[in-house]
PDB file of N, CA and C in Angstrom:
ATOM      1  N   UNK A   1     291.997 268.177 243.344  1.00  0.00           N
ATOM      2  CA  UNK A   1     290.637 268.236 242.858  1.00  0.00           C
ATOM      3  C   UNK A   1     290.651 268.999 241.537  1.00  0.00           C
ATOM      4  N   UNK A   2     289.810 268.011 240.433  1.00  0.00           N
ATOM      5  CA  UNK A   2     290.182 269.019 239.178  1.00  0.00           C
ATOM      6  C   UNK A   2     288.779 269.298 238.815  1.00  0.00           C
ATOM      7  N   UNK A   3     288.861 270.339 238.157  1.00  0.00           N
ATOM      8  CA  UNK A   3     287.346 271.279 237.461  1.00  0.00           C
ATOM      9  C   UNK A   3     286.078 270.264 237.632  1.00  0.00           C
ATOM     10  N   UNK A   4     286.451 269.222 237.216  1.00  0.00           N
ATOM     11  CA  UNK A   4     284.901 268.301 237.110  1.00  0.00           C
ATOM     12  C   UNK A   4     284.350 267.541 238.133  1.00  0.00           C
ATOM     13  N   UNK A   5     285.480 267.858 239.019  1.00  0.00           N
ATOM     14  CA  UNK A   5     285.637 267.505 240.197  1.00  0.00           C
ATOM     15  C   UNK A   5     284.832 268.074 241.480  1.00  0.00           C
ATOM     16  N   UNK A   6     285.078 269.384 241.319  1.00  0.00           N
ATOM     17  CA  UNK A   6     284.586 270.647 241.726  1.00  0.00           C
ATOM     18  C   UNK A   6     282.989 270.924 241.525  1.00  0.00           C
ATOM     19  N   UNK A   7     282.792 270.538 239.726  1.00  0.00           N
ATOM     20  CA  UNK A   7     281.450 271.246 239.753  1.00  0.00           C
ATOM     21  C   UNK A   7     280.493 269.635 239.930  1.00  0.00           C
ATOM     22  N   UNK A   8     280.494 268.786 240.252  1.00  0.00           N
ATOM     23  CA  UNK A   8     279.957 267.772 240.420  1.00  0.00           C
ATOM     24  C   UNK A   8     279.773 267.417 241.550  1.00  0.00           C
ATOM     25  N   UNK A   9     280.131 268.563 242.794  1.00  0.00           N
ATOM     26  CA  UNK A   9     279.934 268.460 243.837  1.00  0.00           C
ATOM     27  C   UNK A   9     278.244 269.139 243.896  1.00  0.00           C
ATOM     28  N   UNK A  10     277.600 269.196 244.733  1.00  0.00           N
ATOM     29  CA  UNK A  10     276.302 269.658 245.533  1.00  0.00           C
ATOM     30  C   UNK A  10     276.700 271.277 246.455  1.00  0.00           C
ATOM     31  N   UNK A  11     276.034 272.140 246.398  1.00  0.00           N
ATOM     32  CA  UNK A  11     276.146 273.656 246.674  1.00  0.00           C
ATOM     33  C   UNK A  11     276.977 273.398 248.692  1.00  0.00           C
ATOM     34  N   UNK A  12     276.852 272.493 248.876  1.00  0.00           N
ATOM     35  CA  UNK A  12     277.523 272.211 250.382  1.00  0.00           C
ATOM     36  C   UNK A  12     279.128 271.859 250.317  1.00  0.00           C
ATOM     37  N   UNK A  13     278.846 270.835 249.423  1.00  0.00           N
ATOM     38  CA  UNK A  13     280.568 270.143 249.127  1.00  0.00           C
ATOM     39  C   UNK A  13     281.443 271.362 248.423  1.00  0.00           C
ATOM     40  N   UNK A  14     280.873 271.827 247.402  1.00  0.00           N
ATOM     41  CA  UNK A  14     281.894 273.203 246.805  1.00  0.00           C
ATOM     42  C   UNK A  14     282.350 274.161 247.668  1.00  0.00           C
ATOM     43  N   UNK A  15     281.286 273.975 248.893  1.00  0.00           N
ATOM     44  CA  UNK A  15     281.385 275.512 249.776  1.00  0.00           C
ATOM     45  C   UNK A  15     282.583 274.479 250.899  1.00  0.00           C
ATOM     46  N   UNK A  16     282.579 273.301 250.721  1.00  0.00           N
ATOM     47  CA  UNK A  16     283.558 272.612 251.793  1.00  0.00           C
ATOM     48  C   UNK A  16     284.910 272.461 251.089  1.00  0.00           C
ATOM     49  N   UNK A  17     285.166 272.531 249.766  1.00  0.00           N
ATOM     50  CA  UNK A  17     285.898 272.295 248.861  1.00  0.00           C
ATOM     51  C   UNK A  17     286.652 273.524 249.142  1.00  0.00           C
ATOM     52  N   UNK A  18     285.899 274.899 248.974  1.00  0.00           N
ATOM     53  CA  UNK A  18     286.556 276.577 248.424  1.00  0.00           C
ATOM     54  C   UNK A  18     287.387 276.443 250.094  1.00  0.00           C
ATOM     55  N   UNK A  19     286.485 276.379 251.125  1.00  0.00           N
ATOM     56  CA  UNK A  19     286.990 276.154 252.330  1.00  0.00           C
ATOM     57  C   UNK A  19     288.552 275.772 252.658  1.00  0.00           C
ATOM     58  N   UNK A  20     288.229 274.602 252.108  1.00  0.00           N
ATOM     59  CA  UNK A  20     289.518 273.122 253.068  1.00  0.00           C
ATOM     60  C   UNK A  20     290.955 273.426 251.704  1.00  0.00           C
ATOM     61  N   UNK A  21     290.484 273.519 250.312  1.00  0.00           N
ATOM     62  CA  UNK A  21     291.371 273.914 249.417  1.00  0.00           C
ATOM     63  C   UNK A  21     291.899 275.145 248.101  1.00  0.00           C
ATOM     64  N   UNK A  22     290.793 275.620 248.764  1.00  0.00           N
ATOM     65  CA  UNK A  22     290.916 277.299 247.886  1.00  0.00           C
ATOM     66  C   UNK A  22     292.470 278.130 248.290  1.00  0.00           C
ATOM     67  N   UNK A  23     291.870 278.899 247.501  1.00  0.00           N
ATOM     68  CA  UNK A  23     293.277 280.013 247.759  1.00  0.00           C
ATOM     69  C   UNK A  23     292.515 281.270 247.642  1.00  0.00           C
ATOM     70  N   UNK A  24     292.672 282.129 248.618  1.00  0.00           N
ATOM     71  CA  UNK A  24     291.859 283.346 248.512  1.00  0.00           C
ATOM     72  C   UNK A  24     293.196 283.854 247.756  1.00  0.00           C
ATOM     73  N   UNK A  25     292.120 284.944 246.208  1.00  0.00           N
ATOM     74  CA  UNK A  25     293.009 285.963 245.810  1.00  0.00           C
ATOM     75  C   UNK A  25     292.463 287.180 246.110  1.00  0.00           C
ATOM     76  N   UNK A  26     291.163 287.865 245.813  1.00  0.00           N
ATOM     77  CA  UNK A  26     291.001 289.037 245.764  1.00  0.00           C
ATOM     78  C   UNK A  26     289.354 288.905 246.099  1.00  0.00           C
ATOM     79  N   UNK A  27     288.849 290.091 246.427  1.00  0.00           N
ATOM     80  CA  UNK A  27     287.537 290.787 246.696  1.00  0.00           C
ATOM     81  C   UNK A  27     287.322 291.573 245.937  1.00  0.00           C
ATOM     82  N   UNK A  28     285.994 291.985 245.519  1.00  0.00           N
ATOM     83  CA  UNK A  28     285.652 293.280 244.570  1.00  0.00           C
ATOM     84  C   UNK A  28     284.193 293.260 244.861  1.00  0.00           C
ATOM     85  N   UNK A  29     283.584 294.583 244.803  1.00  0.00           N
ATOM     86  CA  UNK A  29     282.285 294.824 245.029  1.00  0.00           C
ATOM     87  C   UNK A  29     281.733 295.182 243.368  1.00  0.00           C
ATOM     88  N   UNK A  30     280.178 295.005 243.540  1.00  0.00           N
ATOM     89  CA  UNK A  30     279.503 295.686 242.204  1.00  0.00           C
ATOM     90  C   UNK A  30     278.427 295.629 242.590  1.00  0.00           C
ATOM     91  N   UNK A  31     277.742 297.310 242.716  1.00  0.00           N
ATOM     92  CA  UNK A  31     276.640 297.496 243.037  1.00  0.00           C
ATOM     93  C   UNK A  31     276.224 296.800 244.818  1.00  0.00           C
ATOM     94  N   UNK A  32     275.098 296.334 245.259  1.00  0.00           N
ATOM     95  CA  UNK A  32     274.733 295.418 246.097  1.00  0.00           C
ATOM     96  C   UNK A  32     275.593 294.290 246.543  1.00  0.00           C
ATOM     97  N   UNK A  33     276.418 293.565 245.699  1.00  0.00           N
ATOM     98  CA  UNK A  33     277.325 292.458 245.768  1.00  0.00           C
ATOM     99  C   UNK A  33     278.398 292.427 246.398  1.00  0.00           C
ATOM    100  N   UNK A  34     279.111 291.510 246.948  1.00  0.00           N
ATOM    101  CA  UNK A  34     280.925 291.709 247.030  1.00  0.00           C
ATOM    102  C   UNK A  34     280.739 290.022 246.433  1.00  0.00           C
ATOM    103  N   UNK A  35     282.320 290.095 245.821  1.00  0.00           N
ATOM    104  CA  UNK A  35     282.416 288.621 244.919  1.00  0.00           C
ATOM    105  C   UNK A  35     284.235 288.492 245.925  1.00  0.00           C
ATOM    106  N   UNK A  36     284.514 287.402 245.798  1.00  0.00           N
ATOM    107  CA  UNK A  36     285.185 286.628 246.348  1.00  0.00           C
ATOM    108  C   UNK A  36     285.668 285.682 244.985  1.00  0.00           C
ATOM    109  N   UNK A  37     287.384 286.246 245.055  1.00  0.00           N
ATOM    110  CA  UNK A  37     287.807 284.549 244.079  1.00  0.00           C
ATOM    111  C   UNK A  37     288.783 284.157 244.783  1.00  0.00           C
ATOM    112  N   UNK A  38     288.760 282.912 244.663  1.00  0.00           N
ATOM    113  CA  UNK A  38     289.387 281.853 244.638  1.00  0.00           C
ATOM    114  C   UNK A  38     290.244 280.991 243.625  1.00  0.00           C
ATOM    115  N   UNK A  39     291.536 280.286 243.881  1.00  0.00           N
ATOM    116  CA  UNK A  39     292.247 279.598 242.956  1.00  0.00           C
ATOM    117  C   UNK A  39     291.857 278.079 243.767  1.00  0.00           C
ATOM    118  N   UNK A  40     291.709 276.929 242.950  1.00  0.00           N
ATOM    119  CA  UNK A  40     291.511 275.494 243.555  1.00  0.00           C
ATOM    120  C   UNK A  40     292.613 274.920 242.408  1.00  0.00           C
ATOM    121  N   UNK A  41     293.951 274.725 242.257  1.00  0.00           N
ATOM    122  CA  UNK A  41     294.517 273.715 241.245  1.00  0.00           C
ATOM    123  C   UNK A  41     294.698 274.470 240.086  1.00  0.00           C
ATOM    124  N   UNK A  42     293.900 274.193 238.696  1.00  0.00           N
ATOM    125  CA  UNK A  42     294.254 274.892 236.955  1.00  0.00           C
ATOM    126  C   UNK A  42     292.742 275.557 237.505  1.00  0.00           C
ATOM    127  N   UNK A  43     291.647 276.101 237.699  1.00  0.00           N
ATOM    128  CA  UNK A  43     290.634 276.750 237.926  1.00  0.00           C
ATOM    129  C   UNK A  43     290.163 277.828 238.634  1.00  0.00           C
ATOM    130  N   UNK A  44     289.225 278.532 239.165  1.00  0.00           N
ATOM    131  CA  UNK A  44     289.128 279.555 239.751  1.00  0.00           C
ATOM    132  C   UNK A  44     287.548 279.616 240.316  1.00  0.00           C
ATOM    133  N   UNK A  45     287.407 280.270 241.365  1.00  0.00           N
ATOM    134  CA  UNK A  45     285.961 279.709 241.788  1.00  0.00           C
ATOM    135  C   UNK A  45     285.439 281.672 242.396  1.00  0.00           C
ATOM    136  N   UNK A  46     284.638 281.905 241.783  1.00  0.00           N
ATOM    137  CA  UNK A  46     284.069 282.697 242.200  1.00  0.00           C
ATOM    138  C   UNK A  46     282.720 282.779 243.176  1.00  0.00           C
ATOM    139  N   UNK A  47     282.666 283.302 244.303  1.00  0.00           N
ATOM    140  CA  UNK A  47     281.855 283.250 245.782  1.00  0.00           C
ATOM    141  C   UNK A  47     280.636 285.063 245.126  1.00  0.00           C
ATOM    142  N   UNK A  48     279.432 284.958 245.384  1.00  0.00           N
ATOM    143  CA  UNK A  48     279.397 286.515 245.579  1.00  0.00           C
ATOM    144  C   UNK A  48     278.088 285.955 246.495  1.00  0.00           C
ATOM    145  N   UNK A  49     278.240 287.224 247.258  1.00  0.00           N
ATOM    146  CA  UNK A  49     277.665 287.583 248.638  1.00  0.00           C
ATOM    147  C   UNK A  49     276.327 288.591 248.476  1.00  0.00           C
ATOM    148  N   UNK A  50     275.210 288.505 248.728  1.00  0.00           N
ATOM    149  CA  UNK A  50     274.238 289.824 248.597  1.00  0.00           C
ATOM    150  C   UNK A  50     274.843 290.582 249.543  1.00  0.00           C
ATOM    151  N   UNK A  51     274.878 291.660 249.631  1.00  0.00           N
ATOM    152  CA  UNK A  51     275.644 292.936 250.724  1.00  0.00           C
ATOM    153  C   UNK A  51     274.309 292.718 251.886  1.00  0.00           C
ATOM    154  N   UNK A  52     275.076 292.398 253.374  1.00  0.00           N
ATOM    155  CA  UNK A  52     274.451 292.378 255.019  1.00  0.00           C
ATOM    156  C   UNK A  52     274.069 290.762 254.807  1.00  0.00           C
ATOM    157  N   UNK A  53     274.451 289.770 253.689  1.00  0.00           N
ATOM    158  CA  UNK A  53     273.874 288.519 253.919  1.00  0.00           C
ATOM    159  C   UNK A  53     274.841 287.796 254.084  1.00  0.00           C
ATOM    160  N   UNK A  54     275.552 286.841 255.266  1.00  0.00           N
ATOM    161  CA  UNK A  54     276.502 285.828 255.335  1.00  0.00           C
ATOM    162  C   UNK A  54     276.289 284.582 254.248  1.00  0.00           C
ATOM    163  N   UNK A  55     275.556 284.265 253.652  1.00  0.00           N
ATOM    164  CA  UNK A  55     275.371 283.774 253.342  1.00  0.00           C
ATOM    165  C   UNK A  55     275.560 283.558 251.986  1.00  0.00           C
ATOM    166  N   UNK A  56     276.506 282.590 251.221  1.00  0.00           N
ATOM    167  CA  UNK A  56     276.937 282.360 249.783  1.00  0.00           C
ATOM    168  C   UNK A  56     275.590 282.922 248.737  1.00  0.00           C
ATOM    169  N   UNK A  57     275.602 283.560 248.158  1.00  0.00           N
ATOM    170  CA  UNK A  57     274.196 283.728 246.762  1.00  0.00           C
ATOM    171  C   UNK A  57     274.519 282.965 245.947  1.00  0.00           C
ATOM    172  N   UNK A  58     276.042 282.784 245.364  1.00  0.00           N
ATOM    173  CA  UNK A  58     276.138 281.980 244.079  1.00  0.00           C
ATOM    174  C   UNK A  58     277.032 281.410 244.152  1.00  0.00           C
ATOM    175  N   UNK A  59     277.925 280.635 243.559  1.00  0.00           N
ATOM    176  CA  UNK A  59     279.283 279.673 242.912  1.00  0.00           C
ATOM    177  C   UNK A  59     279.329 279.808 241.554  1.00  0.00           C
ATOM    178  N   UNK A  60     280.411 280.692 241.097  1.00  0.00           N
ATOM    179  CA  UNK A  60     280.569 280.807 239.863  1.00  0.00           C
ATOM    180  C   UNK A  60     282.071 280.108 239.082  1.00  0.00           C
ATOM    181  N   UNK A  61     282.348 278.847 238.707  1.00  0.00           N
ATOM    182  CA  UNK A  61     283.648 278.079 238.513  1.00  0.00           C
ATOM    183  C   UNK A  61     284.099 278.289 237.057  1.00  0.00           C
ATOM    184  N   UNK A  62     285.348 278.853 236.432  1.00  0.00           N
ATOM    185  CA  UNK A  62     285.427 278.870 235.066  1.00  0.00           C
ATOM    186  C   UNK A  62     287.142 278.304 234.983  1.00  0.00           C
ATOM    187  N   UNK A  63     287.488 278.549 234.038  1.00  0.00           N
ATOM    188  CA  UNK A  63     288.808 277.365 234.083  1.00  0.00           C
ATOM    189  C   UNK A  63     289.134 279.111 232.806  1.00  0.00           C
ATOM    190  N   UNK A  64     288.823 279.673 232.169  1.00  0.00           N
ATOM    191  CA  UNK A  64     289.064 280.778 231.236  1.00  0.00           C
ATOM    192  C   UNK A  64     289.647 281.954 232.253  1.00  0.00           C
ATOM    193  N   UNK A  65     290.837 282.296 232.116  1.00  0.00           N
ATOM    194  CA  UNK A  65     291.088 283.978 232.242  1.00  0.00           C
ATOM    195  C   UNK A  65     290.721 284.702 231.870  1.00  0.00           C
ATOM    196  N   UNK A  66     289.456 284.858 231.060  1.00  0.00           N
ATOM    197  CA  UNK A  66     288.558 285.835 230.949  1.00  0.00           C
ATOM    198  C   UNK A  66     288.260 286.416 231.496  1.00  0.00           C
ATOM    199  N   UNK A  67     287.776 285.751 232.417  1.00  0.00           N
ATOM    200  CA  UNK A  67     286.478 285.826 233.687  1.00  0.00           C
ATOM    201  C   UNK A  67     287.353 286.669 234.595  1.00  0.00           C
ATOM    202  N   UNK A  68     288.665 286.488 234.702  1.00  0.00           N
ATOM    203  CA  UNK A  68     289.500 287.646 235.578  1.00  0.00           C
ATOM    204  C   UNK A  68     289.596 289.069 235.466  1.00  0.00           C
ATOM    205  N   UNK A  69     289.078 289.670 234.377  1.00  0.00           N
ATOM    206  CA  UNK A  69     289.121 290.818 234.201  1.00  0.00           C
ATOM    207  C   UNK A  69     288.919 291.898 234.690  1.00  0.00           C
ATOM    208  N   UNK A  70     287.614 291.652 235.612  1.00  0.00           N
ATOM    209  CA  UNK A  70     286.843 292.739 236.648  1.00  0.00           C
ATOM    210  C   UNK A  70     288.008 292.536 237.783  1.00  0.00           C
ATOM    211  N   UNK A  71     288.356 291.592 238.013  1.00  0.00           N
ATOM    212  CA  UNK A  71     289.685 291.824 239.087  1.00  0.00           C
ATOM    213  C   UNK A  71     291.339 292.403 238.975  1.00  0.00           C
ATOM    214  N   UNK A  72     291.314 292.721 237.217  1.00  0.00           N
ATOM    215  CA  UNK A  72     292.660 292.817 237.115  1.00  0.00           C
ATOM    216  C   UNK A  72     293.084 295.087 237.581  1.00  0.00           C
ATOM    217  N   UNK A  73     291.587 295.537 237.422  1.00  0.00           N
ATOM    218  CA  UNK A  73     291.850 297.090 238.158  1.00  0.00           C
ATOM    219  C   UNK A  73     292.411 297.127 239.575  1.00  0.00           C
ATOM    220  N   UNK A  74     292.283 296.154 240.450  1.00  0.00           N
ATOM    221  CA  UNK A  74     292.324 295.866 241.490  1.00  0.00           C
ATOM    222  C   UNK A  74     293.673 295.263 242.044  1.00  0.00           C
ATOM    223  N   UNK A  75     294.423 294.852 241.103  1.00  0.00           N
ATOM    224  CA  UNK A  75     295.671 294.375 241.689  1.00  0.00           C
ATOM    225  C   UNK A  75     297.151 295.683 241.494  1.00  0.00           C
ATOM    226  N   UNK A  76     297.607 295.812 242.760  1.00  0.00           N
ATOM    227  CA  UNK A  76     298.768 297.245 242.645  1.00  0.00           C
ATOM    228  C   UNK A  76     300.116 296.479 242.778  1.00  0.00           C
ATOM    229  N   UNK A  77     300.143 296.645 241.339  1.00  0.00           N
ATOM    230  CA  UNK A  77     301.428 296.660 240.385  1.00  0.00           C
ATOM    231  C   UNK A  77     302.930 297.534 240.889  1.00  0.00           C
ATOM    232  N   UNK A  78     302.760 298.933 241.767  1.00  0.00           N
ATOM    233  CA  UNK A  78     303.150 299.691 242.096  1.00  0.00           C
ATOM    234  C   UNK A  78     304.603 299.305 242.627  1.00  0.00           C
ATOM    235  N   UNK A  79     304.353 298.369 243.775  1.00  0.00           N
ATOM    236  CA  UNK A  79     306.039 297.730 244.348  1.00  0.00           C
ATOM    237  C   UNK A  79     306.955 297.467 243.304  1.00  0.00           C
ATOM    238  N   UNK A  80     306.232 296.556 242.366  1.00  0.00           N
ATOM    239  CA  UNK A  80     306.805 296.107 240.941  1.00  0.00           C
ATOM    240  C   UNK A  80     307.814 297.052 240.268  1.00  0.00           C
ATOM    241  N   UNK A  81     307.352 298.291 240.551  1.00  0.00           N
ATOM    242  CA  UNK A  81     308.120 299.607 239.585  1.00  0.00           C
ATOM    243  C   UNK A  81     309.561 300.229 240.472  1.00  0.00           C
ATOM    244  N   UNK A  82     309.059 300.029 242.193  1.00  0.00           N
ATOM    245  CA  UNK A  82     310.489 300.521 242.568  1.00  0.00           C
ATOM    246  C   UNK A  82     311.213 299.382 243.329  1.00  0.00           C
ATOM    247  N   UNK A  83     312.720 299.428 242.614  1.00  0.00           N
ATOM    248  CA  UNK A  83     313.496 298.268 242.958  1.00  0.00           C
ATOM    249  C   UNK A  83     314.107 298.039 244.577  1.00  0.00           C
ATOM    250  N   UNK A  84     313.453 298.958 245.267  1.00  0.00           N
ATOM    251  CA  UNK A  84     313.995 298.867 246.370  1.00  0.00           C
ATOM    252  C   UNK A  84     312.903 297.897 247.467  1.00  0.00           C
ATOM    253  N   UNK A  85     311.354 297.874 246.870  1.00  0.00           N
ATOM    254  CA  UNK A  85     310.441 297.317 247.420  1.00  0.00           C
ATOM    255  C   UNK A  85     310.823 295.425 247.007  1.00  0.00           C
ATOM    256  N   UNK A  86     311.543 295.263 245.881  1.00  0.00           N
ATOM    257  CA  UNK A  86     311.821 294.013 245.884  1.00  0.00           C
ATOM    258  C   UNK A  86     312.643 293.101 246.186  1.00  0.00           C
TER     259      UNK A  86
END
């Protein structure tokens, strides 16, 4: 499934899409929120949650590593540094 693929779906099919072919990478909160990304193929799909609501608030899809930034404090680099963890 590629990018145009994805956003040309209807708020049900994307949420069946992130489901059946996502790749969970990471969680992060801000404020009220927790956000959820996802990898689908060359793209990335961002989920965020109102905090106590099961329920999806948004779908945010960008194909730019930009958009990764608020997640890159969040990843521990740490094993990386001692050679015995690898």
């Amino acid at each position: 499934m590629d990018f145009y693929e994805f956003t040309d779906l209807d708020e049900h099919g994307q949420a069946f899409a992130i489901w059946h072919f996502g790749i969970y990478l990471l969680s992060r909160r801000q404020g009220l929120r927790k956000y959820r990304l996802y990898a689908i193929d060359d793209f990335y799909v961002e989920v965020s949650f109102l905090e106590g609501n099961p329920h999806f608030e948004k779908i945010n899809t960008f194909e730019s590593t930009d958009f990764l930034d608020p997640y890159l404090a969040l990843i521990d680099l740490s094993p990386l540094a001692d050679p015995e963890q690898i």
